[in-house]
C-alpha atoms as a PDB file:
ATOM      1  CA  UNK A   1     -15.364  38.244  -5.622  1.00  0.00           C
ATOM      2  CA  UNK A   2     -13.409  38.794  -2.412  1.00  0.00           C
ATOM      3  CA  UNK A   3     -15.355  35.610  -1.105  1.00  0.00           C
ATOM      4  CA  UNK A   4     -13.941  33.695  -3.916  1.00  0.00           C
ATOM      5  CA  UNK A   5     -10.306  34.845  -3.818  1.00  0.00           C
ATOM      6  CA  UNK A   6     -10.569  33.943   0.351  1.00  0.00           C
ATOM      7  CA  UNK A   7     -11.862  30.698  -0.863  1.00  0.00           C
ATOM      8  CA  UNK A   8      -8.635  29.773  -3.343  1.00  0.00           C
ATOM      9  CA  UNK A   9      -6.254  31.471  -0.445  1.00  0.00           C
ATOM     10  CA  UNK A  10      -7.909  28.773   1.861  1.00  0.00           C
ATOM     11  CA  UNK A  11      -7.318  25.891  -0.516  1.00  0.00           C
ATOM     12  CA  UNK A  12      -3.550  27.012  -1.527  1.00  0.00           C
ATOM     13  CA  UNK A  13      -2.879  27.268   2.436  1.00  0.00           C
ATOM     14  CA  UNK A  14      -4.816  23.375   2.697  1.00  0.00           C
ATOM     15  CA  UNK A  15      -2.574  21.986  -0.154  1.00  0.00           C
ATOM     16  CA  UNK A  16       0.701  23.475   1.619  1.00  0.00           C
ATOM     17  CA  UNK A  17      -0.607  21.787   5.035  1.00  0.00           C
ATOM     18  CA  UNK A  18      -1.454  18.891   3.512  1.00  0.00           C
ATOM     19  CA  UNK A  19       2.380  18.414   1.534  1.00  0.00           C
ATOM     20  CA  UNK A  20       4.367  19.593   4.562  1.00  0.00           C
ATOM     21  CA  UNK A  21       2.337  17.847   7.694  1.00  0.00           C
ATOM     22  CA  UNK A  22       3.873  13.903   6.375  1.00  0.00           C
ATOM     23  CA  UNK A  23       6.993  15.559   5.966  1.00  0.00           C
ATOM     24  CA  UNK A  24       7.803  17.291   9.447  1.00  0.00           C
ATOM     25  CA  UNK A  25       5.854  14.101  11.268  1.00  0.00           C
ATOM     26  CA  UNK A  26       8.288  11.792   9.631  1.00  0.00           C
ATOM     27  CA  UNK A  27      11.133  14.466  10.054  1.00  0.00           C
ATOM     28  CA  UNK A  28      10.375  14.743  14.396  1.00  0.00           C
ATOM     29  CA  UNK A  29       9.743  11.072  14.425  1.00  0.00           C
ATOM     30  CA  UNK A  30      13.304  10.176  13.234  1.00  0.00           C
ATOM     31  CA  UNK A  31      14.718  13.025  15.401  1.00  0.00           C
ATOM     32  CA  UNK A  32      12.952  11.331  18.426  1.00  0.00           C
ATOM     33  CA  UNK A  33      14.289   8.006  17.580  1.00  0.00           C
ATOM     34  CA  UNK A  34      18.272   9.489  17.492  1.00  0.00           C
ATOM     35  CA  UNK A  35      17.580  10.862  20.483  1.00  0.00           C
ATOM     36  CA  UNK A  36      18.036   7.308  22.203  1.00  0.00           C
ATOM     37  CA  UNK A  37      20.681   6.291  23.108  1.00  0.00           C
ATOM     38  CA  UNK A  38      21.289   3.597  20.727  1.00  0.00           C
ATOM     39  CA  UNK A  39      18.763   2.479  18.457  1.00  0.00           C
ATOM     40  CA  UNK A  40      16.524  -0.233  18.715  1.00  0.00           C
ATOM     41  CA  UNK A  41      18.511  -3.528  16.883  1.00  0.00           C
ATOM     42  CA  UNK A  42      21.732  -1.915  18.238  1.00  0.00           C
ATOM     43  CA  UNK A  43      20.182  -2.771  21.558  1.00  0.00           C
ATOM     44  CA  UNK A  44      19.319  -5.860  20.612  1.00  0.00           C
ATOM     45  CA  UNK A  45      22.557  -6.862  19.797  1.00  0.00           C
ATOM     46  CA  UNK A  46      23.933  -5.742  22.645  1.00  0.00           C
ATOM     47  CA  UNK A  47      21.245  -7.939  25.215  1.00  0.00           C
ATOM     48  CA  UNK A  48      22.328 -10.684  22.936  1.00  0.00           C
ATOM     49  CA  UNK A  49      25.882  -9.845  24.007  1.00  0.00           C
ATOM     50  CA  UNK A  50      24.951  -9.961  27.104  1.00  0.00           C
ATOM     51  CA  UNK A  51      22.899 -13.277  27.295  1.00  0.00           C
ATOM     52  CA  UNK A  52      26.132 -14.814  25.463  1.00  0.00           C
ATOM     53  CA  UNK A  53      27.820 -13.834  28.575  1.00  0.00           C
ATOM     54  CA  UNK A  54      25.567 -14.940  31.371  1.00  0.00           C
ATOM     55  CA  UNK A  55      24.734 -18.431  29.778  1.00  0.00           C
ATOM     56  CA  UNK A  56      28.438 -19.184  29.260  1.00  0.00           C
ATOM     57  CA  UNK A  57      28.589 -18.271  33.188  1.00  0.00           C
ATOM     58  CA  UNK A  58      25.840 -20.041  34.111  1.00  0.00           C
ATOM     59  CA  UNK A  59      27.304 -23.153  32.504  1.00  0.00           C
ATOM     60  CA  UNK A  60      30.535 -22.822  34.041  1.00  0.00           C
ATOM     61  CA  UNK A  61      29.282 -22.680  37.513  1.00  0.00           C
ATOM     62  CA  UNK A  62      27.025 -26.074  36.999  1.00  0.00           C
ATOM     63  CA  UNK A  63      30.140 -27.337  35.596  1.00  0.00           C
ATOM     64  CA  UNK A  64      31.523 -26.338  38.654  1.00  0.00           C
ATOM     65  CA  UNK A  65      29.141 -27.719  41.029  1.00  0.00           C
ATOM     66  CA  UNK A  66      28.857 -31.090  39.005  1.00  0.00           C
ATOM     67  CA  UNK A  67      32.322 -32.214  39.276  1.00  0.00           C
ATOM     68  CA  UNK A  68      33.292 -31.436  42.792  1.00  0.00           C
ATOM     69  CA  UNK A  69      32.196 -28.009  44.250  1.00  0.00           C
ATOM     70  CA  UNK A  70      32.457 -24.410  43.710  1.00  0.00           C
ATOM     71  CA  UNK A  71      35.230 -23.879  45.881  1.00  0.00           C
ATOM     72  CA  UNK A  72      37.349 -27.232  45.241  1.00  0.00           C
ATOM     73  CA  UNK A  73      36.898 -26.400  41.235  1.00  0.00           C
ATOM     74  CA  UNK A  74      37.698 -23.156  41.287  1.00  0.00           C
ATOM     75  CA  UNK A  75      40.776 -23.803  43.182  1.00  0.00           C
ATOM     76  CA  UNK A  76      41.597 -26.055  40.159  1.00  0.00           C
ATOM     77  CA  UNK A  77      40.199 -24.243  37.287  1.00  0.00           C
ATOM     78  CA  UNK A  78      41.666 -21.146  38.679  1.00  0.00           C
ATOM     79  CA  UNK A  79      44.284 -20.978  40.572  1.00  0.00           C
ATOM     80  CA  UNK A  80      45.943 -24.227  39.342  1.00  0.00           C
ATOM     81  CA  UNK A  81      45.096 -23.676  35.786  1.00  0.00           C
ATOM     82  CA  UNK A  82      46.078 -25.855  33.359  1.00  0.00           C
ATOM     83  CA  UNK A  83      45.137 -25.429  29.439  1.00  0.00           C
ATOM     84  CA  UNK A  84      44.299 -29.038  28.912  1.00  0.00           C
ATOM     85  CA  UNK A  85      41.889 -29.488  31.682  1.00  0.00           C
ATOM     86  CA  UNK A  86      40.108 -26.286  32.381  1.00  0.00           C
ATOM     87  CA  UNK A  87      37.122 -24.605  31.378  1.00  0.00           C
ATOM     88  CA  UNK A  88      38.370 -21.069  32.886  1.00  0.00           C
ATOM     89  CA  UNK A  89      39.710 -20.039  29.987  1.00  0.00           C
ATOM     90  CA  UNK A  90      36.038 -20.316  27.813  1.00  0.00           C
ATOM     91  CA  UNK A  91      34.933 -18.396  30.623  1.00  0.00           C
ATOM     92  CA  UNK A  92      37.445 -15.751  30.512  1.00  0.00           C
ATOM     93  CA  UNK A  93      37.235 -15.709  26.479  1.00  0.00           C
ATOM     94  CA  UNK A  94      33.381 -14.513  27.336  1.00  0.00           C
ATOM     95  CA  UNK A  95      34.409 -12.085  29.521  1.00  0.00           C
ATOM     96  CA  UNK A  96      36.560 -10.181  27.105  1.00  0.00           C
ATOM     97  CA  UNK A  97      34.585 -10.571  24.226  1.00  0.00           C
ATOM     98  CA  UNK A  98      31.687  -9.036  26.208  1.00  0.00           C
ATOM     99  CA  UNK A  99      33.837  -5.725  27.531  1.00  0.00           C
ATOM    100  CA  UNK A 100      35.236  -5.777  23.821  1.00  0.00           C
ATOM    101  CA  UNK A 101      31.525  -5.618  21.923  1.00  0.00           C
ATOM    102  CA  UNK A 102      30.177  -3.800  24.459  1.00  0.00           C
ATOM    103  CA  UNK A 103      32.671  -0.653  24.815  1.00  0.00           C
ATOM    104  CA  UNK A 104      32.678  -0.803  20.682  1.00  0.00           C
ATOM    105  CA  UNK A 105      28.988  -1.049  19.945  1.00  0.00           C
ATOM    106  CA  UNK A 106      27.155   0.668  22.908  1.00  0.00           C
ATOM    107  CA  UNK A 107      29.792   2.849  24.059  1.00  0.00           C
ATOM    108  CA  UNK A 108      31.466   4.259  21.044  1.00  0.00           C
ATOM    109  CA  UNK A 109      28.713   3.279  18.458  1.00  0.00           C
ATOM    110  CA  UNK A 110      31.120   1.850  16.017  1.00  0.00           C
ATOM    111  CA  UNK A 111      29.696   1.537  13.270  1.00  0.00           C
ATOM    112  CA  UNK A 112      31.692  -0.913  11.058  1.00  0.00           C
ATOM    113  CA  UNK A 113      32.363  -4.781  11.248  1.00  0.00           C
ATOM    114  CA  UNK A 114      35.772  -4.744  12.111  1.00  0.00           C
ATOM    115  CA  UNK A 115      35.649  -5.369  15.834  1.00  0.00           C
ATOM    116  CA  UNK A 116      32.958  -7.991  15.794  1.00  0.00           C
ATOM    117  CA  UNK A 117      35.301  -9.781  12.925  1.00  0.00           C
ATOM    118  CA  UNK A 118      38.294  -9.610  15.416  1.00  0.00           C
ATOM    119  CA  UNK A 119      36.287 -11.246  18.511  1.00  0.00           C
ATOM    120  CA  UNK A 120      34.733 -14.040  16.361  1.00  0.00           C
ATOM    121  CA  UNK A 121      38.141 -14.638  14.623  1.00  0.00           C
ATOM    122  CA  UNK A 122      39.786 -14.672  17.708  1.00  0.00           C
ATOM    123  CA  UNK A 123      36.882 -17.045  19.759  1.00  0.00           C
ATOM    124  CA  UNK A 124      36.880 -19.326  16.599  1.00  0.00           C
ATOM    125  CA  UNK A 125      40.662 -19.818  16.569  1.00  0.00           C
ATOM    126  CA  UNK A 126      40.666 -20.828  20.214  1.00  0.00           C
ATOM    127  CA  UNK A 127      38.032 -22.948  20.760  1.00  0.00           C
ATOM    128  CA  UNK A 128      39.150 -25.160  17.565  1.00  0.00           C
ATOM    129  CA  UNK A 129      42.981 -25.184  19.489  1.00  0.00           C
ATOM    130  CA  UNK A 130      41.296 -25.887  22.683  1.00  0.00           C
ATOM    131  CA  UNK A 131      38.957 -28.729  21.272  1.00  0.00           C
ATOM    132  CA  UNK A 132      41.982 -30.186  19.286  1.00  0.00           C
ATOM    133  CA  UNK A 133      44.699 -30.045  21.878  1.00  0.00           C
ATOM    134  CA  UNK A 134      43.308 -30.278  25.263  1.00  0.00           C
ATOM    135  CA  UNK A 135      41.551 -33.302  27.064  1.00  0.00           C
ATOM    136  CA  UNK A 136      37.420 -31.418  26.964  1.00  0.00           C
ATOM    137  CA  UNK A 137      35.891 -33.975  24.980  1.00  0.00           C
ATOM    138  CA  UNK A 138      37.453 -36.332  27.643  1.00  0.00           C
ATOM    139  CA  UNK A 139      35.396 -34.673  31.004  1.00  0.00           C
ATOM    140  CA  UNK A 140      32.127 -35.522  30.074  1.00  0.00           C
ATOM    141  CA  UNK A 141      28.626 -33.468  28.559  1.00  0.00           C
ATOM    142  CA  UNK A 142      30.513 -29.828  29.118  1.00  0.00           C
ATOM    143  CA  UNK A 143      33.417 -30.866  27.095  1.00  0.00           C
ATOM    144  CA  UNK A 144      31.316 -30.880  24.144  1.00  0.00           C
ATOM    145  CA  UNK A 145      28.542 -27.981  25.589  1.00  0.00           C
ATOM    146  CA  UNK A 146      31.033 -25.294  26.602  1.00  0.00           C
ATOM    147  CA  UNK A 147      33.246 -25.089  23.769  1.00  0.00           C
ATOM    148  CA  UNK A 148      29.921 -25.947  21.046  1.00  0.00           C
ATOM    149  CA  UNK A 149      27.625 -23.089  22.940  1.00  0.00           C
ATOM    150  CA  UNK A 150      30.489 -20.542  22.476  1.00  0.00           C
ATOM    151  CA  UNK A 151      31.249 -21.070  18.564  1.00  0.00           C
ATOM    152  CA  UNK A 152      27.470 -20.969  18.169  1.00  0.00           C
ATOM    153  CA  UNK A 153      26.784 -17.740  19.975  1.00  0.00           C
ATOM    154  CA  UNK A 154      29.767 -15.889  19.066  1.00  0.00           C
ATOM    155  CA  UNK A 155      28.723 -16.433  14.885  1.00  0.00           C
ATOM    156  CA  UNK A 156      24.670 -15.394  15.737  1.00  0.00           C
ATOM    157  CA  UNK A 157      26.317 -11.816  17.278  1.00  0.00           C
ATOM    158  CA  UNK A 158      28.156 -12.112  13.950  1.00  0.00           C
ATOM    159  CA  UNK A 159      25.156 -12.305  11.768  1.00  0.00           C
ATOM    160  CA  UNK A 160      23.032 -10.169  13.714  1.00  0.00           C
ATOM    161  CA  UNK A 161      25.698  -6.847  13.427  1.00  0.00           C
ATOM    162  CA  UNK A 162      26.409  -7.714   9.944  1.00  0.00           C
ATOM    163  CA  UNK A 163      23.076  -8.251   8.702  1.00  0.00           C
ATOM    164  CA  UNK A 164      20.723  -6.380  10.714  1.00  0.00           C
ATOM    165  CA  UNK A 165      22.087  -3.444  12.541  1.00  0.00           C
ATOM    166  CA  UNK A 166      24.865  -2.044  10.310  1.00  0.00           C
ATOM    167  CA  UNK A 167      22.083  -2.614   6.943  1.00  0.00           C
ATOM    168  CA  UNK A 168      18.889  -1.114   8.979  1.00  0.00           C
ATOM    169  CA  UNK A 169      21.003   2.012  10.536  1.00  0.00           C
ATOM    170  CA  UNK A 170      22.500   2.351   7.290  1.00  0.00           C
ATOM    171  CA  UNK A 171      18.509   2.410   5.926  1.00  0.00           C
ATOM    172  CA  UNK A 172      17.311   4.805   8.492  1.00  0.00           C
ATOM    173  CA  UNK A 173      20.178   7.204   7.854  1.00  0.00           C
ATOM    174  CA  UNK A 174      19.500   7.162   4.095  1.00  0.00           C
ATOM    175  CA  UNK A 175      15.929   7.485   4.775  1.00  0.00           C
ATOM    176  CA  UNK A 176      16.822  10.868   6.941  1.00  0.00           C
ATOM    177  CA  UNK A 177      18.472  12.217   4.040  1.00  0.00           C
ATOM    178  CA  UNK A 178      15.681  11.380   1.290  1.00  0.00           C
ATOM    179  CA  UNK A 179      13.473  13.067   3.387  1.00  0.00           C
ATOM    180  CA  UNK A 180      15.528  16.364   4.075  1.00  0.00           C
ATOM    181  CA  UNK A 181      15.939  16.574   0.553  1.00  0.00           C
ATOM    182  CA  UNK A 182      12.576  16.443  -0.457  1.00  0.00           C
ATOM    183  CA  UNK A 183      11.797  20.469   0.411  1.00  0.00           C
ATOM    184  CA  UNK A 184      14.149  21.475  -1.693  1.00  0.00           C
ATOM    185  CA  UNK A 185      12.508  19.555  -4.924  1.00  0.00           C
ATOM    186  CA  UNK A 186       9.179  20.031  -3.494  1.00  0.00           C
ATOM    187  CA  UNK A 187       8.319  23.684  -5.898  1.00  0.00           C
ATOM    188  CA  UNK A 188       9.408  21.586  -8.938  1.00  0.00           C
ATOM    189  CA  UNK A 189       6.939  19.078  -7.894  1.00  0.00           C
ATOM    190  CA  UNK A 190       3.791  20.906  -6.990  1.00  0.00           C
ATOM    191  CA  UNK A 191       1.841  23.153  -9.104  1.00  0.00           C
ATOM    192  CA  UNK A 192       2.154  26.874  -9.337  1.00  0.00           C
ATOM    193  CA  UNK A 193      -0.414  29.379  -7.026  1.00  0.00           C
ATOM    194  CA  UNK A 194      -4.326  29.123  -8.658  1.00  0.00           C
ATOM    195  CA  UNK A 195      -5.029  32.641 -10.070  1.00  0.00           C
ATOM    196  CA  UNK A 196      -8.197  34.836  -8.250  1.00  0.00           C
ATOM    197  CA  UNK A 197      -8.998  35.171 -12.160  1.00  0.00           C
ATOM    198  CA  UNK A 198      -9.663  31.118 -12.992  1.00  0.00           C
ATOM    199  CA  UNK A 199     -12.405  31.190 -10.034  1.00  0.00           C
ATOM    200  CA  UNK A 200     -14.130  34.568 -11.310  1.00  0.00           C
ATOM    201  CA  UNK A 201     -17.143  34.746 -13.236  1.00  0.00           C
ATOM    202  CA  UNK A 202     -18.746  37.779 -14.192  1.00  0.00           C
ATOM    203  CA  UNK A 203     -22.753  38.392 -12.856  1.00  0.00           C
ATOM    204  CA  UNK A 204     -25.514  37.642 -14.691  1.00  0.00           C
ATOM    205  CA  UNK A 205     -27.257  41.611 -15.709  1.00  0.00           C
ATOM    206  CA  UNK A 206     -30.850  40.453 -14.814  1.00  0.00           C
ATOM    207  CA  UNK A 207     -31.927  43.705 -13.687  1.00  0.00           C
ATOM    208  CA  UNK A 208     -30.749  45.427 -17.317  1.00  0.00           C
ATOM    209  CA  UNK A 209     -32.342  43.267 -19.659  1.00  0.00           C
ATOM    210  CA  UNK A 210     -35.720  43.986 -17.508  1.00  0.00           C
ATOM    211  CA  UNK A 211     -34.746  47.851 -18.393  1.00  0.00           C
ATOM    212  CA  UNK A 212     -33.861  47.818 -21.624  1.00  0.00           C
ATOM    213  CA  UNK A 213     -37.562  45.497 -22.563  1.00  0.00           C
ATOM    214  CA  UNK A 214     -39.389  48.079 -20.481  1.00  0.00           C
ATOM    215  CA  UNK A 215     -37.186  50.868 -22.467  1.00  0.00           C
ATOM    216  CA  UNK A 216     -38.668  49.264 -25.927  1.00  0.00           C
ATOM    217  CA  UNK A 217     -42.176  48.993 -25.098  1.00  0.00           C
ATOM    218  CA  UNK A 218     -42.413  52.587 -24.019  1.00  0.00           C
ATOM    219  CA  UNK A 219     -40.249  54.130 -27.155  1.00  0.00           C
ATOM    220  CA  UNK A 220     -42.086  53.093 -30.096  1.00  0.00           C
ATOM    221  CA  UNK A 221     -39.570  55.038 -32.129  1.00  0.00           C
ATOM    222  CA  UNK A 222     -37.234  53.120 -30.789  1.00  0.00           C
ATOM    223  CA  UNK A 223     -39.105  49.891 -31.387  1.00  0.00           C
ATOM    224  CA  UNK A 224     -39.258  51.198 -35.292  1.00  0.00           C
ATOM    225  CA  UNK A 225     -35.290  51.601 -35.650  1.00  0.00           C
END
């Protein structure tokens, strides 16, 4: 008997491992993950940032180089700027709209649309100006490239916040809370401790009946009655 009340002790303390192992795996796993830094698309987003920054540089500079020199075009761009004819200012929009996403979405881990809405409004408003009133299309290939390459990049950072890290963060957070919920519903959910009683079965008496035969042979008065 105490063998068989051991044995449903065993399998109660299984079935708890077994209901609470998923649980705390998934519960440290998600605890490991908000450890980082930022999360994973978050990061993403913010190399894509970046790469919207260094290819708008990189553009500028061979624009540089391919009509007159570094040094003679940045005296021009730069320090004799002039709205009509200069591709500083695309540059400079880059700039800012880098430091802006950046110090919003990696520093402060903002976690709402509203400053990637003001950047693309912004970059969208000026490039359309710049296209209409200036003389870009006018300077060859980067008239078009510069100002096209911008619009594009600045709308994928758009779609990538909106639908893919504010909607998965806002999944993994909901997820968190599903799953430190579930203890507390867990006893409605699982069955109730098994009973020593449902596993016990009483002995077969072998040894009596063997008596008791023996007993009736030997007592023929006994046999009689």
């Amino acid at each position: 008997m105490e063998s068989i009340s051991g044995s449903s002790v065993d399998s109660r303390a299984t079935l708890r491992g077994i209901n609470t192992t998923p649980l705390s795996a998934r519960i440290e796993s998600y605890e490991a993950s908000e450890k980082k830094c930022i999360s994973d698309v978050r990061r993403t987003f913010c190399l894509f940032v970046t790469f919207d920054l260094l290819f708008i540089t990189l553009l500028w500079i061979i624009e540089l180089n391919v009509n007159g020199g570094i040094e003679k075009r940045l005296d021009k761009e730069v320090l004799h700027y002039d709205y009509h004819a200069s591709f500083f200012d695309i540059f400079l929009l880059a700039v800012l709209r880098f430091a802006a996403l950046i110090l919003a979405y990696a520093v402060c881990k903002l976690r709402h649309w509203w400053a990637i809405a003001i950047t693309t409004a912004t970059t969208s408003a000026f490039l359309i100006a710049k296209v209409i009133l200036s003389k870009l299309l006018s300077q060859g290939a980067f008239g078009y490239l510069l100002p096209i390459i911008s619009f594009i990049l600045v709308w994928i950072e758009t779609w990538l916040l909106d639908f893919k890290v504010l909607p998965q963060e806002a999944d993994d957070e909901n997820r968190f809370l599903s799953i430190m919920d579930a203890p507390e519903r867990a006893p409605f959910m699982h069955p109730g401790p098994l009973s020593d009683g449902q596993f016990y079965s009483p002995p077969e008496s072998v040894a009596d009946s063997d008596e008791e035969l023996l007993d009736d042979k030997c007592d023929p008065e006994k046999a009689l009655i």
